[in-house]
N, C-alpha and C. Protein backbone atom coordinates (compact mmCIF):
# COMPACT_ATOMS: atom_id res chain seq x y z
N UNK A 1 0.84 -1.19 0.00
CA UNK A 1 0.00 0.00 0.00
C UNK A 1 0.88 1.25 0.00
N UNK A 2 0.14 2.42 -0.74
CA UNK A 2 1.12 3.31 -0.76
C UNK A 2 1.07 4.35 1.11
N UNK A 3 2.00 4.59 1.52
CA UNK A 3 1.50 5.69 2.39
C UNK A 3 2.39 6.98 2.08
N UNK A 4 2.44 7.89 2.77
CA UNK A 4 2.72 9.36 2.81
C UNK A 4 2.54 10.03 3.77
N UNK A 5 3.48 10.37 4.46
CA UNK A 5 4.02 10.70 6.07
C UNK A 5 4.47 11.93 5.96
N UNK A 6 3.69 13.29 6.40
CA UNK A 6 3.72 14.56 6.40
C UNK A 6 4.03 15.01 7.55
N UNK A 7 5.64 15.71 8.19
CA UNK A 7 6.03 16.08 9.29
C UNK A 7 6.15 16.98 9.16
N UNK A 8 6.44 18.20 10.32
CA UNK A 8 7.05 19.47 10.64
C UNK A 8 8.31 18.77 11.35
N UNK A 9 9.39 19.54 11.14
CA UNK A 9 10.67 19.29 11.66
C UNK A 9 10.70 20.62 12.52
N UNK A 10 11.58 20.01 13.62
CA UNK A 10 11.99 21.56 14.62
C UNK A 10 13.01 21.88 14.10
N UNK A 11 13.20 23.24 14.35
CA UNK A 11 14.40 23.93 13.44
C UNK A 11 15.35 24.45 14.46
N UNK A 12 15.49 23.79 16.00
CA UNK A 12 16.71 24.17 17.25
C UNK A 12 17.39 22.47 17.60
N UNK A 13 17.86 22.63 18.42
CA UNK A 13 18.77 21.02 19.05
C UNK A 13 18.47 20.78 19.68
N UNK A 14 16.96 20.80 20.47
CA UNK A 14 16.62 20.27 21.30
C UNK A 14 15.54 18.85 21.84
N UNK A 15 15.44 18.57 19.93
CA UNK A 15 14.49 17.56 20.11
C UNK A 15 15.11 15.86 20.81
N UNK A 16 14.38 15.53 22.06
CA UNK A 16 14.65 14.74 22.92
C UNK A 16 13.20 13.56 22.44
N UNK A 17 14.14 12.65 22.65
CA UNK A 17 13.33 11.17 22.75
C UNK A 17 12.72 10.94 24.31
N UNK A 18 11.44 10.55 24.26
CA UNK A 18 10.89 10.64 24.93
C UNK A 18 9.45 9.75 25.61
N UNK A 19 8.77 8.58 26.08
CA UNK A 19 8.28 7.89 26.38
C UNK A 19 6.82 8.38 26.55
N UNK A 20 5.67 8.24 25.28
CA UNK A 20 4.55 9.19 25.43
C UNK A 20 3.58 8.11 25.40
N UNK A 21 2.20 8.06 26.23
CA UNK A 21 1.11 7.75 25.92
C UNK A 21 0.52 8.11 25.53
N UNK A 22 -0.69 7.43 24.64
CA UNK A 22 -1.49 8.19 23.77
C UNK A 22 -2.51 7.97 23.96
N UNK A 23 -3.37 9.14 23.96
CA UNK A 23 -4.83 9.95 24.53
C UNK A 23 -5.31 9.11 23.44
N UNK A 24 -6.36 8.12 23.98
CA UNK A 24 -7.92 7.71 23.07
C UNK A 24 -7.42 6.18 21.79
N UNK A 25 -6.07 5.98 21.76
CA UNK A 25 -5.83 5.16 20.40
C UNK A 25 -4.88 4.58 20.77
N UNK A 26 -5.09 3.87 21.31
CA UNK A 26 -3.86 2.64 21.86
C UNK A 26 -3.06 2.06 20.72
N UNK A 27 -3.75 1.73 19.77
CA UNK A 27 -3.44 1.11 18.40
C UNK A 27 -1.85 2.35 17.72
N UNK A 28 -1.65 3.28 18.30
CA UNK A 28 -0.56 4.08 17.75
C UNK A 28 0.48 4.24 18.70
N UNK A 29 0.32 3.43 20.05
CA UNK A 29 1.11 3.45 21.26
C UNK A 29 2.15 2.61 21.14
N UNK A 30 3.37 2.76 21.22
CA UNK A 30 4.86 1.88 21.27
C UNK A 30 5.22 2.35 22.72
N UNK A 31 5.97 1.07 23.41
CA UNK A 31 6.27 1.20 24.98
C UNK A 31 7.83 1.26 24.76
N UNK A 32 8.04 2.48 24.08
CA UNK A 32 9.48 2.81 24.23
C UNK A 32 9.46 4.51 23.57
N UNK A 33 10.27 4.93 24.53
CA UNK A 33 10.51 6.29 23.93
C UNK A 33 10.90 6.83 22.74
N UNK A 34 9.95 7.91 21.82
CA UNK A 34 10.36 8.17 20.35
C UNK A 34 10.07 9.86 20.08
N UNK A 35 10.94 9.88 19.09
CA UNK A 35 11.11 11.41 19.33
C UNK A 35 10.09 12.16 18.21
N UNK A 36 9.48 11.56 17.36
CA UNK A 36 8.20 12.29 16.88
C UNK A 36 6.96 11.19 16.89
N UNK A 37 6.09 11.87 17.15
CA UNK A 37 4.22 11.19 17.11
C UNK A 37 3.85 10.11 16.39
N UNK A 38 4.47 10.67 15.04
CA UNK A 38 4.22 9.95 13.85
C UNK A 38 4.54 8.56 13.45
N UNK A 39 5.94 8.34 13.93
CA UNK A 39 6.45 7.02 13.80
C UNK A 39 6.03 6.58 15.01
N UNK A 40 5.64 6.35 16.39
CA UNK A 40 4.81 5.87 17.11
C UNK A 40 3.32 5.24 16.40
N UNK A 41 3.06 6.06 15.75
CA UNK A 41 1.77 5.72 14.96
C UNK A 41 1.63 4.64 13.64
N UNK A 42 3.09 4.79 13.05
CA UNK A 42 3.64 4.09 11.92
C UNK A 42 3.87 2.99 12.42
N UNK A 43 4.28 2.47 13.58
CA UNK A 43 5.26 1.18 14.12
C UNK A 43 4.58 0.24 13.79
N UNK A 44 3.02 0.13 14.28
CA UNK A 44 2.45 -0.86 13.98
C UNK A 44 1.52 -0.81 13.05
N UNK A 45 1.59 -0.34 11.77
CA UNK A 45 0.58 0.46 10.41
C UNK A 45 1.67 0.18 9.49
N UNK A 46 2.94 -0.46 9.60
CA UNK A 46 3.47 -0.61 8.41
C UNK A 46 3.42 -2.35 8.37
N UNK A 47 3.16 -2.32 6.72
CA UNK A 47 3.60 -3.72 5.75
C UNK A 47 4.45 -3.61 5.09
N UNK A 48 4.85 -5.44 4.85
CA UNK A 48 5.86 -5.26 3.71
C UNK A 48 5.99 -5.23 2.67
N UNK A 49 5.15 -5.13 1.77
CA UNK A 49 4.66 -4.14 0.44
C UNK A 49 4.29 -2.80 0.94
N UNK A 50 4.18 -2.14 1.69
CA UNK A 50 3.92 -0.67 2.08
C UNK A 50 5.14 0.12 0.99
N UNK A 51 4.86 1.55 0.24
CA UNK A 51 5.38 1.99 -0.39
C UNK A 51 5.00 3.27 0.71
N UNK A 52 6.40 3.78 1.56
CA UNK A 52 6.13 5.07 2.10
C UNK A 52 6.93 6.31 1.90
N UNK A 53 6.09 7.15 1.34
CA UNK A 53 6.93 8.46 1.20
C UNK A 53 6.72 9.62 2.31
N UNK A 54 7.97 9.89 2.67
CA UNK A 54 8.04 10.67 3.77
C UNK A 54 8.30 12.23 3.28
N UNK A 55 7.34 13.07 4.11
CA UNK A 55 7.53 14.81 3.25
C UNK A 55 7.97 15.51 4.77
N UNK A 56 9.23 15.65 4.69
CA UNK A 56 9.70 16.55 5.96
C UNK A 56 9.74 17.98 5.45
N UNK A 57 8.91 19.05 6.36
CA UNK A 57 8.88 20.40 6.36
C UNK A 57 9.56 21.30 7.23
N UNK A 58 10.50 21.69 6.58
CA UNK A 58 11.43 22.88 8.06
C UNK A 58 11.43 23.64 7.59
N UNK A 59 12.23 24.89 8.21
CA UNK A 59 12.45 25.98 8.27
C UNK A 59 14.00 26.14 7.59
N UNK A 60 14.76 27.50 7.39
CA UNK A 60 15.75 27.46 6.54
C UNK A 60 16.29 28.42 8.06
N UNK A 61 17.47 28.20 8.24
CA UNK A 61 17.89 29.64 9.53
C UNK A 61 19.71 29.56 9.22
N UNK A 62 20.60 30.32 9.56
CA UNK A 62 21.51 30.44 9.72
C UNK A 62 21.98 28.96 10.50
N UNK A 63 21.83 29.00 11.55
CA UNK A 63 22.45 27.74 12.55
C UNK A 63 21.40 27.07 12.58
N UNK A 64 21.47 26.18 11.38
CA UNK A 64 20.31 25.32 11.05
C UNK A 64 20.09 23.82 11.36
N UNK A 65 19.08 23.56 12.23
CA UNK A 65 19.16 22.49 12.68
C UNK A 65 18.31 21.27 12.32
N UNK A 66 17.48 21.62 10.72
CA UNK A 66 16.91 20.68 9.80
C UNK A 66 17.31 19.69 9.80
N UNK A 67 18.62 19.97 9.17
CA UNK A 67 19.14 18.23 8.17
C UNK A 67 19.33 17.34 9.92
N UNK A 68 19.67 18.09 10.91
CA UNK A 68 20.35 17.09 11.54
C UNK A 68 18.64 15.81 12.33
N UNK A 69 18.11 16.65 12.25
CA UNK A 69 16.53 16.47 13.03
C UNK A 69 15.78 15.41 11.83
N UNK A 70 15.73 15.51 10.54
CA UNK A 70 15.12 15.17 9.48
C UNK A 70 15.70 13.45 9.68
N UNK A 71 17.70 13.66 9.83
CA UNK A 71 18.45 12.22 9.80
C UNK A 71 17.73 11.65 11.11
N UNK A 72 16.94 12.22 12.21
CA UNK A 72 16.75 11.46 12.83
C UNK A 72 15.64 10.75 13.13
N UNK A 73 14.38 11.76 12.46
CA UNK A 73 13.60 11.27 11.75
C UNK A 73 13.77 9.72 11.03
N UNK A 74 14.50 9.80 9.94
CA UNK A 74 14.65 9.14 8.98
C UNK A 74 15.17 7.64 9.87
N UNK A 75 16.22 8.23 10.96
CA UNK A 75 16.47 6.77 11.64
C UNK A 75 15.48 6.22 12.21
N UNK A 76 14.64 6.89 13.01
CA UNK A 76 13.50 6.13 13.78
C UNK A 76 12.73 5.76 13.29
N UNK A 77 12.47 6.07 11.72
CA UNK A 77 11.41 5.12 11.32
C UNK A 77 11.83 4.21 10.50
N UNK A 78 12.50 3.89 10.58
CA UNK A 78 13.88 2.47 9.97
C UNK A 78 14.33 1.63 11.19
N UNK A 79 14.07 2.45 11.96
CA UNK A 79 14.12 1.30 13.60
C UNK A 79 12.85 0.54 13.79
N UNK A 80 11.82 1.57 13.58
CA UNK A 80 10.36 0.76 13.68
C UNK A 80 9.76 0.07 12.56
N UNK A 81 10.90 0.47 11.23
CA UNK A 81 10.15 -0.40 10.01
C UNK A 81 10.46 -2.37 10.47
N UNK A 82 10.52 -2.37 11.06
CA UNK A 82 10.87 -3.78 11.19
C UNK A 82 9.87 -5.20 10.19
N UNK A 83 9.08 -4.75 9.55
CA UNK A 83 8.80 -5.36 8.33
C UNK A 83 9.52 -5.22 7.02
N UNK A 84 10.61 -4.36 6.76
CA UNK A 84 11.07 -3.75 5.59
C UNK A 84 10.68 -3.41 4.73
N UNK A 85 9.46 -2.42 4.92
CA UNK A 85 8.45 -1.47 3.89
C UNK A 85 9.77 -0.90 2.98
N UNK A 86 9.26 -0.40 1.89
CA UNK A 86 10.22 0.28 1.04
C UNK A 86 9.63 2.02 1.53
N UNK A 87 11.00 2.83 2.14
CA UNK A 87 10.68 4.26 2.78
C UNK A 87 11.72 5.01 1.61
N UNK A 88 10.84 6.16 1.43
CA UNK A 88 11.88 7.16 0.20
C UNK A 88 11.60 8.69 1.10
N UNK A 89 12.22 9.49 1.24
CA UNK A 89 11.93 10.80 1.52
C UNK A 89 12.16 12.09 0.53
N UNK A 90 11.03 13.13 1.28
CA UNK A 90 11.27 14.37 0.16
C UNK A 90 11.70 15.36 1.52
N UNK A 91 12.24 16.44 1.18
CA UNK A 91 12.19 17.46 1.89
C UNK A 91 12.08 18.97 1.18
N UNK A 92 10.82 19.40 2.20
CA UNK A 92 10.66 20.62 1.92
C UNK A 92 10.92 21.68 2.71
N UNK A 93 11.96 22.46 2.05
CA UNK A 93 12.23 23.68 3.53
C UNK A 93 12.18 24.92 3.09
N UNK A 94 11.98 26.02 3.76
CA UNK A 94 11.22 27.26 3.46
C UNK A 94 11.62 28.39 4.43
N UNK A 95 11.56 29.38 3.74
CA UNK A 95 12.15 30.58 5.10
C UNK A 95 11.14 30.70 6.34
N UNK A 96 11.04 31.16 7.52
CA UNK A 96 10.16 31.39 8.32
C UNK A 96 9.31 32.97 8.00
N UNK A 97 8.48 32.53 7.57
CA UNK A 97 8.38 33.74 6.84
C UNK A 97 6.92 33.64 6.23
N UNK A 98 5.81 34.26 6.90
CA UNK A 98 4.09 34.26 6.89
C UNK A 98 3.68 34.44 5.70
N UNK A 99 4.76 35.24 4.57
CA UNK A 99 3.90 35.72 3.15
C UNK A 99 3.34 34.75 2.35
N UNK A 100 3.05 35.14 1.80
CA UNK A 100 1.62 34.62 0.58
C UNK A 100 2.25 33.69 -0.10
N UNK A 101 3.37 34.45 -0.79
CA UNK A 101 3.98 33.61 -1.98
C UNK A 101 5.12 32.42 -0.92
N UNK A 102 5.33 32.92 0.53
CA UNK A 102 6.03 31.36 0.88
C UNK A 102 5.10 30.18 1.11
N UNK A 103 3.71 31.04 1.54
CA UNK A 103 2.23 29.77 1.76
C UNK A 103 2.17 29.10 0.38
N UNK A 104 1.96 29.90 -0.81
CA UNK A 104 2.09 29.08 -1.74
C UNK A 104 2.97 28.15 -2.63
N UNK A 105 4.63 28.67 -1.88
CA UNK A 105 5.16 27.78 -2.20
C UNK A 105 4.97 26.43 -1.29
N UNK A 106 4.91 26.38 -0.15
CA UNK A 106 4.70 24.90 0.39
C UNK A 106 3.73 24.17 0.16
N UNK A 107 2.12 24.89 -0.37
CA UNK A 107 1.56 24.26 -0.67
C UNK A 107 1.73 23.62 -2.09
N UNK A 108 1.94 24.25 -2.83
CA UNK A 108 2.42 23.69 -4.16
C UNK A 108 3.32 22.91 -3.75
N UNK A 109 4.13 22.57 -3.22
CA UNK A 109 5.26 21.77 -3.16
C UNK A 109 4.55 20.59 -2.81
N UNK A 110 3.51 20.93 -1.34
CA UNK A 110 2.92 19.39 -0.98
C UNK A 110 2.04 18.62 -1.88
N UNK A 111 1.53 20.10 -2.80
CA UNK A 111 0.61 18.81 -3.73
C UNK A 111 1.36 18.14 -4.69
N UNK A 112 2.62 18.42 -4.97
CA UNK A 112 3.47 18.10 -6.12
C UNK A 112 3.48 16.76 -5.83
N UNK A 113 4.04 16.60 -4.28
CA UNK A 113 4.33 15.13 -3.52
C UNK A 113 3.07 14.02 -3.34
N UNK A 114 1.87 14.50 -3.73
CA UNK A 114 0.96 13.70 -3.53
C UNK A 114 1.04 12.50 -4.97
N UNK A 115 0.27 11.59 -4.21
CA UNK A 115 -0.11 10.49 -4.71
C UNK A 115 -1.53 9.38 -5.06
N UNK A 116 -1.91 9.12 -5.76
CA UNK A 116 -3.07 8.36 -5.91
C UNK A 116 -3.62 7.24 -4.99
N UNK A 117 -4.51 7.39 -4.24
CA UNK A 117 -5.09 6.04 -3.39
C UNK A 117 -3.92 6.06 -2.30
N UNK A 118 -3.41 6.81 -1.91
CA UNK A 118 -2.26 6.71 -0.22
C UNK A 118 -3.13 6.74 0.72
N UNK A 119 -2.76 6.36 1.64
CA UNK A 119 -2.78 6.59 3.40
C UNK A 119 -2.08 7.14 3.90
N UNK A 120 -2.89 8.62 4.18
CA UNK A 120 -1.80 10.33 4.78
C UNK A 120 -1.60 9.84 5.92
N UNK A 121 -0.26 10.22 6.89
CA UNK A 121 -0.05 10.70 8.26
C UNK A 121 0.40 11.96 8.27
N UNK A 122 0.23 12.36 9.43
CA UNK A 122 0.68 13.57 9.86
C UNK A 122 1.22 13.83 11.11
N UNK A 123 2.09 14.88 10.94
CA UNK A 123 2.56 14.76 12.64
C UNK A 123 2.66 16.30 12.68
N UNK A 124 1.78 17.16 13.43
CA UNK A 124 2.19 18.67 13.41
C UNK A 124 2.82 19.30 14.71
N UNK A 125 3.56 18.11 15.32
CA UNK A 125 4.24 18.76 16.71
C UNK A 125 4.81 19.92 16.81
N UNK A 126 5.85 19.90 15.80
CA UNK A 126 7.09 20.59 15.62
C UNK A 126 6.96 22.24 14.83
N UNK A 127 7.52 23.19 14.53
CA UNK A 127 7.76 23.88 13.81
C UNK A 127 6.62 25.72 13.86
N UNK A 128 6.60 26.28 12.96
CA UNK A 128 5.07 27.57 13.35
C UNK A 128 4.18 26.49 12.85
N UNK A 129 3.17 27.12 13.74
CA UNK A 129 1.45 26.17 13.89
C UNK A 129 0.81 27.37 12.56
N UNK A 130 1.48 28.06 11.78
CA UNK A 130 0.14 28.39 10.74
C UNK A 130 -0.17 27.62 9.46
N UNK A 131 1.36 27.13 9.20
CA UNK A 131 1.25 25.98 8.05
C UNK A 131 0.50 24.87 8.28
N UNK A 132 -0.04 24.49 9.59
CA UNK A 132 -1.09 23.22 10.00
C UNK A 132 -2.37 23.41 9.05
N UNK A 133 -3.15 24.61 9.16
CA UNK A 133 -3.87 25.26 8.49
C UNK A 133 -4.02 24.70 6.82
N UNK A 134 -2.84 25.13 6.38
CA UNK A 134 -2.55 24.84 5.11
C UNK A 134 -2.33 23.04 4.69
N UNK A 135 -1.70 22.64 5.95
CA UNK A 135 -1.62 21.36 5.40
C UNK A 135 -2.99 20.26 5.45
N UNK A 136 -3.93 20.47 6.56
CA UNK A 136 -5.08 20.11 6.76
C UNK A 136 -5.94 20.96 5.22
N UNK A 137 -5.87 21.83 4.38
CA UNK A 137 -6.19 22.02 3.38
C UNK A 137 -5.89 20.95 1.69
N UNK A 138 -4.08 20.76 2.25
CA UNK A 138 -4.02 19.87 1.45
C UNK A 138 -4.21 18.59 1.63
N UNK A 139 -4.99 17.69 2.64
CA UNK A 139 -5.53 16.78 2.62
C UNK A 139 -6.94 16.24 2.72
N UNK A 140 -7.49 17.75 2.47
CA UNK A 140 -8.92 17.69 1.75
C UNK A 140 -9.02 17.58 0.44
N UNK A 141 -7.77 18.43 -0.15
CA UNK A 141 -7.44 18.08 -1.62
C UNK A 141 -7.54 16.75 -2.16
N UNK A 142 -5.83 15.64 -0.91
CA UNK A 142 -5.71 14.89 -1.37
C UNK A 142 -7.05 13.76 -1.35
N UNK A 143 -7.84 13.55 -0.40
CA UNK A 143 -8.95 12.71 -0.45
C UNK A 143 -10.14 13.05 -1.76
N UNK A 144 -10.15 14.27 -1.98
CA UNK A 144 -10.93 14.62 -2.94
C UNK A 144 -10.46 14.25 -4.51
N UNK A 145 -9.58 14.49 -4.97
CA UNK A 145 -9.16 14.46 -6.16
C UNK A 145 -8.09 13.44 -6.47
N UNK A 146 -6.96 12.94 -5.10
CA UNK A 146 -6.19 11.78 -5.31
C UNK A 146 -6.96 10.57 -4.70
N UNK A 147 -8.08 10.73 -4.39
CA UNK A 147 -8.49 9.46 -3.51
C UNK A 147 -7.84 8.70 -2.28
N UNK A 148 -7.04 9.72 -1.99
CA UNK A 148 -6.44 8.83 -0.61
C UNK A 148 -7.10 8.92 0.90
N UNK A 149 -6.73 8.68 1.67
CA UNK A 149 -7.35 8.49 2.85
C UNK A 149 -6.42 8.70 4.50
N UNK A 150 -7.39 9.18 5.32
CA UNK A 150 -6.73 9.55 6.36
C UNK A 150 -6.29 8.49 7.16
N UNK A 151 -4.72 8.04 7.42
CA UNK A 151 -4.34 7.20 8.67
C UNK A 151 -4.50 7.75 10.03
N UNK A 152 -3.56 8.80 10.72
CA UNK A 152 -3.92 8.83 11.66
C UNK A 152 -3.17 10.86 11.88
N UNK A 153 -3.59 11.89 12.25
CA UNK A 153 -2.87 12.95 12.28
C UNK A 153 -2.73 12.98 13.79
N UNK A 154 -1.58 12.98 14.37
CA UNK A 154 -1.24 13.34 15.76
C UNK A 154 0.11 14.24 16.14
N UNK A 155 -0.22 14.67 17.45
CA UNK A 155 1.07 15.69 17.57
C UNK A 155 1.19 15.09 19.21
N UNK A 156 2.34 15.47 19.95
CA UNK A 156 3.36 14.87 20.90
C UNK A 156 2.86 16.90 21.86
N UNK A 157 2.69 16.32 23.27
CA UNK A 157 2.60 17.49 24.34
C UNK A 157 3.46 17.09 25.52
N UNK A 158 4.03 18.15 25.85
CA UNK A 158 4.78 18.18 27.09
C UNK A 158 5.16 19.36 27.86
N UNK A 159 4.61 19.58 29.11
CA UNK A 159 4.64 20.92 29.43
C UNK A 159 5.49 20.85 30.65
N UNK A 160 6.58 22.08 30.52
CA UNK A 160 7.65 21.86 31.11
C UNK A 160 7.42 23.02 32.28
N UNK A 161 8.61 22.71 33.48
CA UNK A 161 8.37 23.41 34.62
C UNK A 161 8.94 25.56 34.53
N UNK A 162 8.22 25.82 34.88
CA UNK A 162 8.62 27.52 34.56
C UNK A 162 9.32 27.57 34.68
N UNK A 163 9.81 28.87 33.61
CA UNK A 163 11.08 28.88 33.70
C UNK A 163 12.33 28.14 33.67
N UNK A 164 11.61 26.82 33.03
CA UNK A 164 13.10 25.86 33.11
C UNK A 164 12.90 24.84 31.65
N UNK A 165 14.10 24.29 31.59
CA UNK A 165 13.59 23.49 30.23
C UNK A 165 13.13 21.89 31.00
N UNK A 166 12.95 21.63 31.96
CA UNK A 166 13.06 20.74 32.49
C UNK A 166 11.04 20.26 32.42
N UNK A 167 10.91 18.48 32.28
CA UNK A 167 9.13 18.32 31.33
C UNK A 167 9.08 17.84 33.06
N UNK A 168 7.58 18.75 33.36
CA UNK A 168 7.00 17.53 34.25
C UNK A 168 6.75 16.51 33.95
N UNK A 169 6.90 15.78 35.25
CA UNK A 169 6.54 13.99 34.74
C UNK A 169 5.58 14.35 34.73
N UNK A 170 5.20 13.00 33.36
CA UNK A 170 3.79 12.74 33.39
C UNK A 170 2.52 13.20 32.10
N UNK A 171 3.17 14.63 31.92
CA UNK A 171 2.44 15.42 30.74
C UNK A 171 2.87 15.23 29.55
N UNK A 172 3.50 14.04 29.39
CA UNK A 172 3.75 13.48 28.32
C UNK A 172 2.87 13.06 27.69
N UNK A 173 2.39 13.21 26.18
CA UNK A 173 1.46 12.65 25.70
C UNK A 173 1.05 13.15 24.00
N UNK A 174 0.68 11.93 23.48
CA UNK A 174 0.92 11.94 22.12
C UNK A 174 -0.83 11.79 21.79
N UNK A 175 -1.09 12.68 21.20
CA UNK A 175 -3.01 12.98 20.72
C UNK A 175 -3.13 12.70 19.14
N UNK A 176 -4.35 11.41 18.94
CA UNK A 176 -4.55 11.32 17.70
C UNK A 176 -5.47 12.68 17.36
N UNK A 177 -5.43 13.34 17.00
CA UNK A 177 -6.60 14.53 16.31
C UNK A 177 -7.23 14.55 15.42
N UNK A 178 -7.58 13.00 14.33
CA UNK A 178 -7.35 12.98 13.74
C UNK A 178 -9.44 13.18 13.54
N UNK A 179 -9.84 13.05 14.19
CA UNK A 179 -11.27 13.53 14.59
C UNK A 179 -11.66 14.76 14.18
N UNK A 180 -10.76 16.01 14.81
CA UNK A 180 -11.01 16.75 14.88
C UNK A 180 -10.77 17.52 12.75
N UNK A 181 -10.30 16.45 13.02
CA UNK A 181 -10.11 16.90 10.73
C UNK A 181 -11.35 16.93 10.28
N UNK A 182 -11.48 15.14 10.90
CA UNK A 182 -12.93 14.95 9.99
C UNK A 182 -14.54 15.36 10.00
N UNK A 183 -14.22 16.03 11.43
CA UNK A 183 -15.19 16.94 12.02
C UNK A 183 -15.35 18.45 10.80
N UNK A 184 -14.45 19.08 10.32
CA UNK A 184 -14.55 19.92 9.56
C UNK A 184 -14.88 19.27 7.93
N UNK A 185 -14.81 17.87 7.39
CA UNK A 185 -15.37 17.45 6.57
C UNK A 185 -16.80 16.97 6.86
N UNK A 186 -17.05 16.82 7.94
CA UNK A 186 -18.58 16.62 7.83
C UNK A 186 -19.15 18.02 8.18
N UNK A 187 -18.51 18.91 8.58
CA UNK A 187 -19.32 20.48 8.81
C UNK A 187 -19.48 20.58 7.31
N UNK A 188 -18.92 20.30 5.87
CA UNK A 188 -18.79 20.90 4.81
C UNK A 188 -19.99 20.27 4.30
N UNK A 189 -20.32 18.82 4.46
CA UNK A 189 -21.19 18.15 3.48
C UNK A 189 -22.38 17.74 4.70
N UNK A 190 -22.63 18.42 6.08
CA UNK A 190 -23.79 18.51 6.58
C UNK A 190 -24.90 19.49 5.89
N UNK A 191 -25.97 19.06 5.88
CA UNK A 191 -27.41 19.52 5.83
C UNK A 191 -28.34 19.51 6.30
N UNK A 192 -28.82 20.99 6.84
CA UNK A 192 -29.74 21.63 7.57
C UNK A 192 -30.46 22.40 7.38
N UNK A 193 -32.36 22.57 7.63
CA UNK A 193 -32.63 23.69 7.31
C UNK A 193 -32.69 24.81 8.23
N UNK A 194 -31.32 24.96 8.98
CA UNK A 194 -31.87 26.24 9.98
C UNK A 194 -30.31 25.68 10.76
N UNK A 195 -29.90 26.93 11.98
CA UNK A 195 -29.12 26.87 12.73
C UNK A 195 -28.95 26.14 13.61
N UNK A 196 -29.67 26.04 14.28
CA UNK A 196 -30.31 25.02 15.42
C UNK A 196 -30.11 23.71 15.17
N UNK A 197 -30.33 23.59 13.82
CA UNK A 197 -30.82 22.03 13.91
C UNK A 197 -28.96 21.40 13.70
N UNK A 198 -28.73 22.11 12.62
CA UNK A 198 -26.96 21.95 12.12
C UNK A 198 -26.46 22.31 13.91
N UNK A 199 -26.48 22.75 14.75
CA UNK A 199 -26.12 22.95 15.95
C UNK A 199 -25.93 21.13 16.55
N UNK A 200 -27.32 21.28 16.57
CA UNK A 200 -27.84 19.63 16.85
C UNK A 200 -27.31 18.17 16.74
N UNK A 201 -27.39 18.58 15.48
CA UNK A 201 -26.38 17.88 14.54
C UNK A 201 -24.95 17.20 14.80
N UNK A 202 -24.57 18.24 14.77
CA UNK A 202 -22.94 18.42 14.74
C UNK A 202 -22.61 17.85 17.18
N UNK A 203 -23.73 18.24 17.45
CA UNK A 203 -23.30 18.01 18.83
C UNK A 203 -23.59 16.56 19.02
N UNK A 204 -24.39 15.87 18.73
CA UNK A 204 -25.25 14.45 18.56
C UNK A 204 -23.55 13.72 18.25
N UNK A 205 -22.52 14.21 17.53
CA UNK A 205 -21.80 12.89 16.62
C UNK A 205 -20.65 13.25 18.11
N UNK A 206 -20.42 13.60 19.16
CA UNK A 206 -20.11 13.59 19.82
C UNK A 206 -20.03 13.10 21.33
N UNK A 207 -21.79 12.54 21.12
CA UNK A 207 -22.23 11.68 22.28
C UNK A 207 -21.97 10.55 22.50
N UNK A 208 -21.63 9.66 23.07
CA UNK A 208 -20.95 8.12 23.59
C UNK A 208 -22.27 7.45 23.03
């Protein structure tokens, strides 16, 4: 099967491996510490016909700490391929920088990387949170027009003690979100005649 593994890379030296449970989806949980969401989620979602292309997104800076974060990327999910899927990577990197024409270059870039009938991941831990925006755009694209389908989108939390770089125990934790996507695809193709009822609606798919 084909997949396609969409990361944000951090762009400092501080990304630490780390032992996370995961909120609501056991099925993406590994009992060993890993330093992005995504390959936690991959460990047990890969085959050995799996065709996976990996799209790493960073930032461009003077004391740049992409390539070194991307290689490590690239190792951990070659530690967890332990079926020997065939893994290829792209990388896309970009100035930090809000304008129009850099939004449209990444998005053009991500649709370039798409593929027919895949299974997206995502991991938006890392990097500025406005390109999330954009990339949750291009995987309305891709389901619409490439036919592929959502695996699992999650991001990695840890909230550290003031003032210090140091993580409380405990607030470790890796969230599938991947709900909260498809929640904005059914806001698009819900139908209602009135406010209330679309209110209704939309609160009902939330009840146990």
């Amino acid at each position: 099967m084909k997949k396609i593994v969409i990361s944000t890379i951090p762009t400092d030296d501080r990304l630490v491996k780390r032992l996370y449970p995961v909120d609501g989806n056991a099925l993406i949980q590994v009992d060993e510490p890993v330093y992005y969401a995504v390959n936690s989620a991959l460990a047990n979602n890969l085959e050995k016909d799996d065709d996976v292309k990996v799209i790493l997104i960073g930032t461009t800076h003077d004391n740049d700490c992409v390539k070194k974060n991307i290689n490590i990327f690239i190792e951990e999910l070659n530690y967890f391929n332990k079926v020997g899927a065939n893994i290829s990577e792209a990388v896309i990197t970009r100035p930090f920088d809000e304008s129009k024409t850099n939004f449209r270059y990444l998005y053009e870039s991500l649709l370039d990387e798409l593929e027919e009938d895949a299974e997206l991941y995502v991991d938006i831990t890392f990097g500025p949170k406005t390109p999330v925006l954009l990339i949750f755009s291009v995987l309305q694209f891709a389901e619409k027009f490439f036919h592929c389908t959502i695996g699992n989108i999650v991001y990695s939390k840890v909230i550290f003690k003031p003032g210090s770089s140091e993580v409380i125990p405990g607030t470790e934790m890796i969230y599938d979100i991947t709900p909260l996507y498809m929640l904005n695809s059914i806001t698009n193709i819900i139908e209602c005649s009135g406010s209330e009822k679309a209110v209704k609606a939309v609160k009902a798919l939330f009840q146990d």
